[in-house]
PDB file of N, CA and C in Angstrom:
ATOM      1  N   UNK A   1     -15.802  -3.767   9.102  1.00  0.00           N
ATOM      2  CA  UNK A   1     -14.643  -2.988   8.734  1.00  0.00           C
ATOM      3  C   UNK A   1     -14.184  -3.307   7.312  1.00  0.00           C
ATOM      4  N   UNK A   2     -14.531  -3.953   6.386  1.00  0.00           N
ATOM      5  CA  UNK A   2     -14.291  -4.654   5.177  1.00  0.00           C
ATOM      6  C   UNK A   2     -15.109  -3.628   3.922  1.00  0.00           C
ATOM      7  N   UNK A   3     -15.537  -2.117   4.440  1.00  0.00           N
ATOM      8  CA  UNK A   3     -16.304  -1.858   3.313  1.00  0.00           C
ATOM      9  C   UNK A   3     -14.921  -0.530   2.636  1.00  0.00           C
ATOM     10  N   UNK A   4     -14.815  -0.299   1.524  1.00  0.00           N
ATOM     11  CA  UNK A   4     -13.478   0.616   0.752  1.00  0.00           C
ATOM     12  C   UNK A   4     -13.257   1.356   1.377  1.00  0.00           C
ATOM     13  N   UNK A   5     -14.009   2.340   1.684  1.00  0.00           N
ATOM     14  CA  UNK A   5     -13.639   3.933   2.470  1.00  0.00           C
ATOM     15  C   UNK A   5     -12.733   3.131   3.349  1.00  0.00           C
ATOM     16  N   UNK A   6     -12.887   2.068   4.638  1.00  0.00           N
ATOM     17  CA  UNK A   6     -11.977   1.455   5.820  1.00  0.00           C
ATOM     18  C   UNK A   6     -10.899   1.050   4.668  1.00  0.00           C
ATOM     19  N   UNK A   7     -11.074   0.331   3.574  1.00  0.00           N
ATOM     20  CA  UNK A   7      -9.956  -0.664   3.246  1.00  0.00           C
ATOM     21  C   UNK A   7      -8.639   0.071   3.097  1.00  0.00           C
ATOM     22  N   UNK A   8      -9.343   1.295   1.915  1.00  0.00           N
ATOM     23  CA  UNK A   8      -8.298   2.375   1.459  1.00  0.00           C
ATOM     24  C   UNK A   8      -7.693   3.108   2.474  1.00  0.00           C
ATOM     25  N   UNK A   9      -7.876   3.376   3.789  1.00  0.00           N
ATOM     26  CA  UNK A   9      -7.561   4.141   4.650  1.00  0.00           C
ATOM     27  C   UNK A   9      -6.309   3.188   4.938  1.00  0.00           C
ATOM     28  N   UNK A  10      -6.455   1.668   5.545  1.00  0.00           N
ATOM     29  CA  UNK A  10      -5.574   0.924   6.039  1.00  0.00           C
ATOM     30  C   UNK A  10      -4.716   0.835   5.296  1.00  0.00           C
ATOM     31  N   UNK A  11      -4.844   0.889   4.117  1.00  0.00           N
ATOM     32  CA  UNK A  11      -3.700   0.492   2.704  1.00  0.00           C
ATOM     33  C   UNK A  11      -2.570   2.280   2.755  1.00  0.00           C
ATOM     34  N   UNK A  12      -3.449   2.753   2.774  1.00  0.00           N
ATOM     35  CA  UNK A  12      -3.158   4.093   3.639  1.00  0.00           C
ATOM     36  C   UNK A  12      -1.961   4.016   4.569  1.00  0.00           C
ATOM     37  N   UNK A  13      -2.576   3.962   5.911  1.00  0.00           N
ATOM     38  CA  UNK A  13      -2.115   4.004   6.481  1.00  0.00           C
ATOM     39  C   UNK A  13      -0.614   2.860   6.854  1.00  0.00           C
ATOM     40  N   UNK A  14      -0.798   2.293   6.144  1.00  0.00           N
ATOM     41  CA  UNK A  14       0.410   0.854   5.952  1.00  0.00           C
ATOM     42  C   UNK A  14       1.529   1.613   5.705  1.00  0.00           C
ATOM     43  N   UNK A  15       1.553   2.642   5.212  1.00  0.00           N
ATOM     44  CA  UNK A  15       2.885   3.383   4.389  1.00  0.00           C
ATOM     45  C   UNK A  15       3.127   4.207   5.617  1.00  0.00           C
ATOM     46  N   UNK A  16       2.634   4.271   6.577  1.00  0.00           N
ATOM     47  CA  UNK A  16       3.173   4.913   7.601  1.00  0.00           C
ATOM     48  C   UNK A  16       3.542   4.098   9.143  1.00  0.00           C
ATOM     49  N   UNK A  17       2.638   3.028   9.045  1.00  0.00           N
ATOM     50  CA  UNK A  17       2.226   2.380  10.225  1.00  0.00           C
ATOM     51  C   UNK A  17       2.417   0.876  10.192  1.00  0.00           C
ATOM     52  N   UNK A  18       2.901   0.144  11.284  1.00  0.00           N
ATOM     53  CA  UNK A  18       2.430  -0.669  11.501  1.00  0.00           C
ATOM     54  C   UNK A  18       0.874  -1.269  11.730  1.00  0.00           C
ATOM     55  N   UNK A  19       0.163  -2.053  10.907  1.00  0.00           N
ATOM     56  CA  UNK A  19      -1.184  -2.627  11.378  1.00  0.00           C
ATOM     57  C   UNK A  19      -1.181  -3.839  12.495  1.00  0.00           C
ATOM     58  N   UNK A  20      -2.155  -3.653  12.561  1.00  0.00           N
ATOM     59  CA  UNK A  20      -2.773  -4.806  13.386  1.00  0.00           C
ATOM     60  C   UNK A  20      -3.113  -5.583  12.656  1.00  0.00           C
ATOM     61  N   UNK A  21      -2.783  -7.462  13.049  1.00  0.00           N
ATOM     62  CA  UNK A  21      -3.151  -8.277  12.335  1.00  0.00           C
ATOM     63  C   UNK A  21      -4.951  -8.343  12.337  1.00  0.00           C
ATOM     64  N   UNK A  22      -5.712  -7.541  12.717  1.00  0.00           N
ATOM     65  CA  UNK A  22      -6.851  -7.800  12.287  1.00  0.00           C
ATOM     66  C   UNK A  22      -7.194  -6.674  11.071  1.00  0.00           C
ATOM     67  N   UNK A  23      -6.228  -5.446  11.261  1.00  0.00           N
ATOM     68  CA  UNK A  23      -6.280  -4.777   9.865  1.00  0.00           C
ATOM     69  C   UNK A  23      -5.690  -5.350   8.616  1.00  0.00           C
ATOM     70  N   UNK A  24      -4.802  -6.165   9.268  1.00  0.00           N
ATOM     71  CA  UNK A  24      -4.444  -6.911   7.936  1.00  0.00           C
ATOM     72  C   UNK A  24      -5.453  -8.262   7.068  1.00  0.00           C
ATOM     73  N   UNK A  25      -5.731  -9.015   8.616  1.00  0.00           N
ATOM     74  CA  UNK A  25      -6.977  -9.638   7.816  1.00  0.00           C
ATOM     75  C   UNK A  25      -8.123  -9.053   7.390  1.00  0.00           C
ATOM     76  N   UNK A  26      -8.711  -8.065   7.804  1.00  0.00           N
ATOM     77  CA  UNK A  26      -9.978  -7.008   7.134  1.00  0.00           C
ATOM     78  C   UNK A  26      -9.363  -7.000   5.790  1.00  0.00           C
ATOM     79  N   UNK A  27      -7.741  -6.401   5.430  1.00  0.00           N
ATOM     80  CA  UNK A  27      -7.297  -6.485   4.104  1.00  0.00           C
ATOM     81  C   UNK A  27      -7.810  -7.728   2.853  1.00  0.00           C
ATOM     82  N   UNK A  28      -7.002  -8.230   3.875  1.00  0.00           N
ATOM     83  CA  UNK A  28      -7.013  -9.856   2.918  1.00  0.00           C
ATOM     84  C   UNK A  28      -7.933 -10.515   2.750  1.00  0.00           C
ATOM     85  N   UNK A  29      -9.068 -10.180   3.525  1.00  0.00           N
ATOM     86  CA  UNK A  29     -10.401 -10.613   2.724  1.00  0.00           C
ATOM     87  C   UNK A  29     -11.054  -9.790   1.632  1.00  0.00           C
ATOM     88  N   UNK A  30     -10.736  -8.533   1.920  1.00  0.00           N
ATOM     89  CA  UNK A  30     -11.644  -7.605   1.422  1.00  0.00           C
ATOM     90  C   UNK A  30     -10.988  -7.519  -0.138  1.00  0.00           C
ATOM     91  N   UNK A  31     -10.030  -7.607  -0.400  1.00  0.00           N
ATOM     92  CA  UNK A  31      -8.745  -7.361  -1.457  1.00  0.00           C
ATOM     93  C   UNK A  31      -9.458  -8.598  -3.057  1.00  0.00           C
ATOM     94  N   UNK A  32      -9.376  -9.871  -2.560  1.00  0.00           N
ATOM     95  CA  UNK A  32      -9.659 -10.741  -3.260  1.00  0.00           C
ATOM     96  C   UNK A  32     -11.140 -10.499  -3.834  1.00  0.00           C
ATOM     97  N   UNK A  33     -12.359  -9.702  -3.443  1.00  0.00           N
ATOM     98  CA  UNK A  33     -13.796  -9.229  -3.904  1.00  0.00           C
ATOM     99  C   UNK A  33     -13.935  -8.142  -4.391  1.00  0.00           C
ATOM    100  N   UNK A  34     -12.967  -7.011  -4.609  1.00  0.00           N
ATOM    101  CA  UNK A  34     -12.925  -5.747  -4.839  1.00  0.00           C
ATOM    102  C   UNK A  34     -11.845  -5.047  -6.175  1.00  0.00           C
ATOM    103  N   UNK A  35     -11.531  -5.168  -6.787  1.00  0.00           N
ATOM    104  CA  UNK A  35     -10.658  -4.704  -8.254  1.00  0.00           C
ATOM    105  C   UNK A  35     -10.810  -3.661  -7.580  1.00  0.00           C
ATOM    106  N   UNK A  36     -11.635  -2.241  -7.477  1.00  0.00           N
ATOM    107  CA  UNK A  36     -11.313  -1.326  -7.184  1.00  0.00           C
ATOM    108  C   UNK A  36     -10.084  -1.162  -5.886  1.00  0.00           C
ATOM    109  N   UNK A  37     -10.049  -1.925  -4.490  1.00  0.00           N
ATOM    110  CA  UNK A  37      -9.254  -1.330  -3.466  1.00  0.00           C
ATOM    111  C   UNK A  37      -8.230  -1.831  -4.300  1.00  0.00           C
ATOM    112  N   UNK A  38      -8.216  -3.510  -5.253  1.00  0.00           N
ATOM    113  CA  UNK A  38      -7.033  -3.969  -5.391  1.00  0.00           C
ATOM    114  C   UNK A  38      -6.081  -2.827  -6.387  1.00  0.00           C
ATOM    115  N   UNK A  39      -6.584  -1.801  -7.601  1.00  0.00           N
ATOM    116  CA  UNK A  39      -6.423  -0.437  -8.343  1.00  0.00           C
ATOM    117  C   UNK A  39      -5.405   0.066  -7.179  1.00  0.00           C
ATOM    118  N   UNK A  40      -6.417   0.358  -6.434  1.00  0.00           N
ATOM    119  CA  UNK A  40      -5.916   1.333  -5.381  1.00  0.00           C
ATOM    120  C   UNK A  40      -4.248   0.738  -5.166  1.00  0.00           C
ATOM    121  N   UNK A  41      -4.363  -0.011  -4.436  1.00  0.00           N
ATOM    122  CA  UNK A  41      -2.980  -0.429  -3.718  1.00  0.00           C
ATOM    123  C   UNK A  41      -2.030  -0.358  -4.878  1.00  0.00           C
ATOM    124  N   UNK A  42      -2.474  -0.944  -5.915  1.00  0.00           N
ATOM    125  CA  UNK A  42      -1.537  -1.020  -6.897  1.00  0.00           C
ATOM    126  C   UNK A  42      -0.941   0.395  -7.407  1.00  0.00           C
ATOM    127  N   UNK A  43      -1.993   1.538  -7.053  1.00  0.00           N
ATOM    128  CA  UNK A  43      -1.580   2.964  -7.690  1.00  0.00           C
ATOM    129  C   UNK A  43      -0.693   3.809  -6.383  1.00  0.00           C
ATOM    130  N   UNK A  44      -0.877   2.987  -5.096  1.00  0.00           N
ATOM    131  CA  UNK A  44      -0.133   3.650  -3.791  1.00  0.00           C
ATOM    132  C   UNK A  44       1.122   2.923  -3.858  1.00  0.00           C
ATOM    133  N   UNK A  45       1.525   1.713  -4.601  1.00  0.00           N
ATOM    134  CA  UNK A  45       2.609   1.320  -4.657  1.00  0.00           C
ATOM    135  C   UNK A  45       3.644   1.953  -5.910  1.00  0.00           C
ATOM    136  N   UNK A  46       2.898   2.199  -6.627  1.00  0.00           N
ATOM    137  CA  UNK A  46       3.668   3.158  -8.180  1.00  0.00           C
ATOM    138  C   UNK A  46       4.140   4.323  -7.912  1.00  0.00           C
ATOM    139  N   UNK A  47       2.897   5.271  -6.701  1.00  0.00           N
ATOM    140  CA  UNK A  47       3.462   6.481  -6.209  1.00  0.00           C
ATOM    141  C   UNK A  47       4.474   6.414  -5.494  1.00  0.00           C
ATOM    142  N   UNK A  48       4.701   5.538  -4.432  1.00  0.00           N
ATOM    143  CA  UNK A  48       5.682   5.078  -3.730  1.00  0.00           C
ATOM    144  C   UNK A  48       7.241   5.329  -4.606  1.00  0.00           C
ATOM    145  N   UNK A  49       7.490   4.206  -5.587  1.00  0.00           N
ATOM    146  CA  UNK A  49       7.975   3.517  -6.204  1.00  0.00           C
ATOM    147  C   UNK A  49       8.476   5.054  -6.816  1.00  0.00           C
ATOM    148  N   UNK A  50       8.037   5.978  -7.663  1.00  0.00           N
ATOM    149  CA  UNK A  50       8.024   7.114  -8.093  1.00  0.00           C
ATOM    150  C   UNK A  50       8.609   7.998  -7.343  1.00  0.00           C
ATOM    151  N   UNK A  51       8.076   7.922  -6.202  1.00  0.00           N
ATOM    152  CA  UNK A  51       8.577   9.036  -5.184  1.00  0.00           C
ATOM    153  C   UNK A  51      10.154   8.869  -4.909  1.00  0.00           C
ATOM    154  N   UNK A  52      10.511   7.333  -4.265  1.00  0.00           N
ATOM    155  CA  UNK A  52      11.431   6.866  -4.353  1.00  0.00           C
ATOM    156  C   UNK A  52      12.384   6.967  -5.299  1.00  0.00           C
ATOM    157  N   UNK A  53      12.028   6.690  -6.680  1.00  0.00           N
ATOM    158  CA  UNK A  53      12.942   6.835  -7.376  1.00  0.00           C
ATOM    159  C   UNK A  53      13.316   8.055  -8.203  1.00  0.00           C
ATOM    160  N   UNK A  54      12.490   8.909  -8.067  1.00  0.00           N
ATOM    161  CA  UNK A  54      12.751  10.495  -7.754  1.00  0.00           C
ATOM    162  C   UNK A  54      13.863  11.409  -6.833  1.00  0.00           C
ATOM    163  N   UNK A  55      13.672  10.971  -5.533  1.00  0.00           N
ATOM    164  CA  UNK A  55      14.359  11.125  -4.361  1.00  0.00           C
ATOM    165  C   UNK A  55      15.616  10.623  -4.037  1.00  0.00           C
ATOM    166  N   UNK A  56      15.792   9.878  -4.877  1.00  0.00           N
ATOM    167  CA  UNK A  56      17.008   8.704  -4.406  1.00  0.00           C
ATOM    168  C   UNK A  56      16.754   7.321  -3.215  1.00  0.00           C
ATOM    169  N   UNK A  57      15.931   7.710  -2.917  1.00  0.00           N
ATOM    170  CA  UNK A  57      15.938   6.889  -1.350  1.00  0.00           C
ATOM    171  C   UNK A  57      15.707   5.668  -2.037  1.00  0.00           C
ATOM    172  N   UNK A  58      16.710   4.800  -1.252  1.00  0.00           N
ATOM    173  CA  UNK A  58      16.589   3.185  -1.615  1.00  0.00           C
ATOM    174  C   UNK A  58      15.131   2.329  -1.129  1.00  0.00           C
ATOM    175  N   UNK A  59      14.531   1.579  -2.217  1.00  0.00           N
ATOM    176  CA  UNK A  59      13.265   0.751  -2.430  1.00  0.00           C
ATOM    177  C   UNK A  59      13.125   0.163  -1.086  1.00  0.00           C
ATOM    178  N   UNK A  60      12.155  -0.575  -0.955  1.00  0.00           N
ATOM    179  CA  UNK A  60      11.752  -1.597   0.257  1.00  0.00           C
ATOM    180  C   UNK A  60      13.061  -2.785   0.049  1.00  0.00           C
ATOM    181  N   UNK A  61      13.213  -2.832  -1.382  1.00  0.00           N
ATOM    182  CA  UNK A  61      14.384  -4.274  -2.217  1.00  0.00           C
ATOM    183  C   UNK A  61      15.925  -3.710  -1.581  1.00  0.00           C
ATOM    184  N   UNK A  62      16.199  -2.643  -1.180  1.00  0.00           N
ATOM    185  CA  UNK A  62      17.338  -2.462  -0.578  1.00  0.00           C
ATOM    186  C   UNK A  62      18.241  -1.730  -1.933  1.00  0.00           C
ATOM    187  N   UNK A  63      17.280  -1.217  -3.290  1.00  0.00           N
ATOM    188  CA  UNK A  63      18.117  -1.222  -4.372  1.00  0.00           C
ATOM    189  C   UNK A  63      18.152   0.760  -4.130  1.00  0.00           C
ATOM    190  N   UNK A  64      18.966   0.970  -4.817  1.00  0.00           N
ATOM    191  CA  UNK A  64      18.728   2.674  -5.052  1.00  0.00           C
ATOM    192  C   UNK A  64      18.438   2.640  -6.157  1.00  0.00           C
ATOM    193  N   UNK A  65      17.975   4.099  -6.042  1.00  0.00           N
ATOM    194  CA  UNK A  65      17.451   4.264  -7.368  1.00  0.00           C
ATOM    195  C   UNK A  65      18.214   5.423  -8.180  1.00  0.00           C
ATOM    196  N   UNK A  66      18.245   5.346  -9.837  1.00  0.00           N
ATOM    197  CA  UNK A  66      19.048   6.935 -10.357  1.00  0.00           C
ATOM    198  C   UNK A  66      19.891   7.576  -9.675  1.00  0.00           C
ATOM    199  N   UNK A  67      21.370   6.675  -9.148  1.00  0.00           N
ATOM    200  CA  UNK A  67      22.412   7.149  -8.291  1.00  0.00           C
ATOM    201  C   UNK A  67      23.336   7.261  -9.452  1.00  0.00           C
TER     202      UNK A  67
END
C-alpha cells in the first residue's frame, strides 16, 4: 500500500476522513522516501489554507481568516 497513486489518495482522503492508523503508518513511511507525495501534501494543504481563507471559515488553528 506504500506506492503514490495509494499515498495521494489517503492524503486525499484525510481532508474528509478519518484514517486508520495503518493508513497513517503506510503515510509515514512512505512520506520520508518520496519529495513527490511530500509536494503533494504540501500543495493539498495551500489549497486548503486558500480555500479557507477565501471563504472565511476559521483554519484547523481556530484563527479566521479576512473577517
Amino acid at each position: 500500500m506504500g506506492n503514490c497513486k495509494n499515498i495521494t489518495r489517503l492524503l486525499s482522503d484525510a481532508l474528509d476522513r478519518s484514517l486508520t492508523t495503518g493508513e497513517w503508518v503506510a503515510i509515514r513511511l512512505h512520506l520520508p522516501t518520496c519529495s513527490g507525495c511530500r509536494n503533494y501534501r504540501k500543495q493539498i494543504r495551500l489549497l486548503r489554507v486558500a480555500a479557507h481563507s477565501v471563504s472565511g471559515i476559521e483554519t484547523m488553528d481556530g484563527a479566521a481568516r479576512d473577517e
